[in-house]
Every structure is written in C-alpha cells, then in structure tokens.
Protein backbone atom coordinates (compact mmCIF):
# COMPACT_ATOMS: atom_id res chain seq x y z
CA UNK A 1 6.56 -15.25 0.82
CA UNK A 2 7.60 -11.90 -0.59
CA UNK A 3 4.93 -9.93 -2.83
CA UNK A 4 4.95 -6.55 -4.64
CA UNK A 5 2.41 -4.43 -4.36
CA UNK A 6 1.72 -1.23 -6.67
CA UNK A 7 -0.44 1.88 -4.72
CA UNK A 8 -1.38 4.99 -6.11
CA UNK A 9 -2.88 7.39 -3.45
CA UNK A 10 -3.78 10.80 -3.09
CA UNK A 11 -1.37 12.60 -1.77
CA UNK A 12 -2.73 13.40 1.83
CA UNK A 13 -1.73 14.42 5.05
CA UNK A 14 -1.39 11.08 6.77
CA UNK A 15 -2.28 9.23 3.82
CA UNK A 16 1.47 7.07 3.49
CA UNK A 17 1.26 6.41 7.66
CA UNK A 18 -2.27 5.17 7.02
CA UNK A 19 -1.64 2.71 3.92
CA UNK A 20 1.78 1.24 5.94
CA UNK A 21 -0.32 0.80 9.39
CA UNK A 22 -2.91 -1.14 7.83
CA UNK A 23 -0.89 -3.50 6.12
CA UNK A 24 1.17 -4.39 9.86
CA UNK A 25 -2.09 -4.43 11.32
CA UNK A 26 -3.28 -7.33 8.95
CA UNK A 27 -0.25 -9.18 9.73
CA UNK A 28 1.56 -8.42 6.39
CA UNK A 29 5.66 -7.52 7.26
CA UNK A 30 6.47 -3.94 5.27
CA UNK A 31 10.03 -4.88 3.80
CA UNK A 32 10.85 -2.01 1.40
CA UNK A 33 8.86 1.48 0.17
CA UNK A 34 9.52 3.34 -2.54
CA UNK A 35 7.21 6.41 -2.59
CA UNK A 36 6.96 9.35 -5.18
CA UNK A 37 4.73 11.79 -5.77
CA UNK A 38 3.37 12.22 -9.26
CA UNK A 39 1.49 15.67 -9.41
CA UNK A 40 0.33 17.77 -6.82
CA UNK A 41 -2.64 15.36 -6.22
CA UNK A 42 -1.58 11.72 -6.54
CA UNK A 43 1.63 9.45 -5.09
CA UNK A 44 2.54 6.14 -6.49
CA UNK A 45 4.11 3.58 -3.91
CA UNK A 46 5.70 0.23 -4.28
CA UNK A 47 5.96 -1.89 -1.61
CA UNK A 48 7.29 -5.13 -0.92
CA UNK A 49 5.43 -7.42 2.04
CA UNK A 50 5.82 -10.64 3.53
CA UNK A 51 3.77 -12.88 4.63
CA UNK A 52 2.21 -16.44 5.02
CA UNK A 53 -1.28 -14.72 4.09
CA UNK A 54 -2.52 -14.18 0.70
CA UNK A 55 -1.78 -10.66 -0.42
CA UNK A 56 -5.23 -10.10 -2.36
CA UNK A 57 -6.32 -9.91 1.27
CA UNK A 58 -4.46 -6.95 1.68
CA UNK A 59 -5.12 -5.16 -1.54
CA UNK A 60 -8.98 -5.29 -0.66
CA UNK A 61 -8.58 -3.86 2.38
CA UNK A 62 -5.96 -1.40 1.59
CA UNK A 63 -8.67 -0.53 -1.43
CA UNK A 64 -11.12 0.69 1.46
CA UNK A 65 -9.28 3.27 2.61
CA UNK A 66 -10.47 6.86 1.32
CA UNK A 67 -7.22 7.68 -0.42
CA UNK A 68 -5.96 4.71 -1.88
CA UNK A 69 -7.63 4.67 -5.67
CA UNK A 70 -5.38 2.02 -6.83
CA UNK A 71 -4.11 -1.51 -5.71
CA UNK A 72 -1.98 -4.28 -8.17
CA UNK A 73 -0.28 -7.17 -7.05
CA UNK A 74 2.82 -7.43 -9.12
C-alpha cells in the first residue's frame, strides 16, 4: 500500500541521504521525492512509500533522527 508522508528537516549536510536510508532500511519502498528548501534553515519533503508495514512505524522512527522536526502521514 502506497502512503504519503510530509517531512520538514533542517537543511543539513547529509540530512535528505539520512531521512531516505532509514526509511529502506525499515523495509518501506521510496517511490517518489519531492524536496524543497524553504529558508536557509529548513526543507520540506514529500514522499511517497510502499509497503505492507504500517507507516506510523516509520514516522516514529524517522522522528528520532536529529534533523527531522516534523513527520505527517497524509
């Protein structure tokens, strides 16, 4: 099943690799990004996933990494 997912993170070095690898690495399949960065400090990122799993799952633990501030399932 295909869910939405809306991120906003700071805007690190790293910070977009970090949010995509952790959502492969709990077993959720990345099928579209759409990243933009709002201000010099903060990006907003939709993404699309897919999997059997239930994506609050994934927003918790994309919420424990140190530059996410943001997580809703749409």
């Amino acid at each position: 099943m295909k869910q939405k997912l809306l991120v906003t993170l700071l805007d690190t070095e790293g910070a977009l690799q970090r949010l995509l690898g952790t959502a492969e690495r709990r077993g959720f399949r990345v099928c579209a990004v759409h990243a933009e960065v709002v201000d010099s400090a903060q990006c907003h990122v939709a993404m699309t996933v897919e999997s059997a799993r239930d994506v609050a799952l994934l927003a918790r633990q994309l919420l424990r990494l140190h530059e996410v501030r943001k997580v809703c399932v749409a």
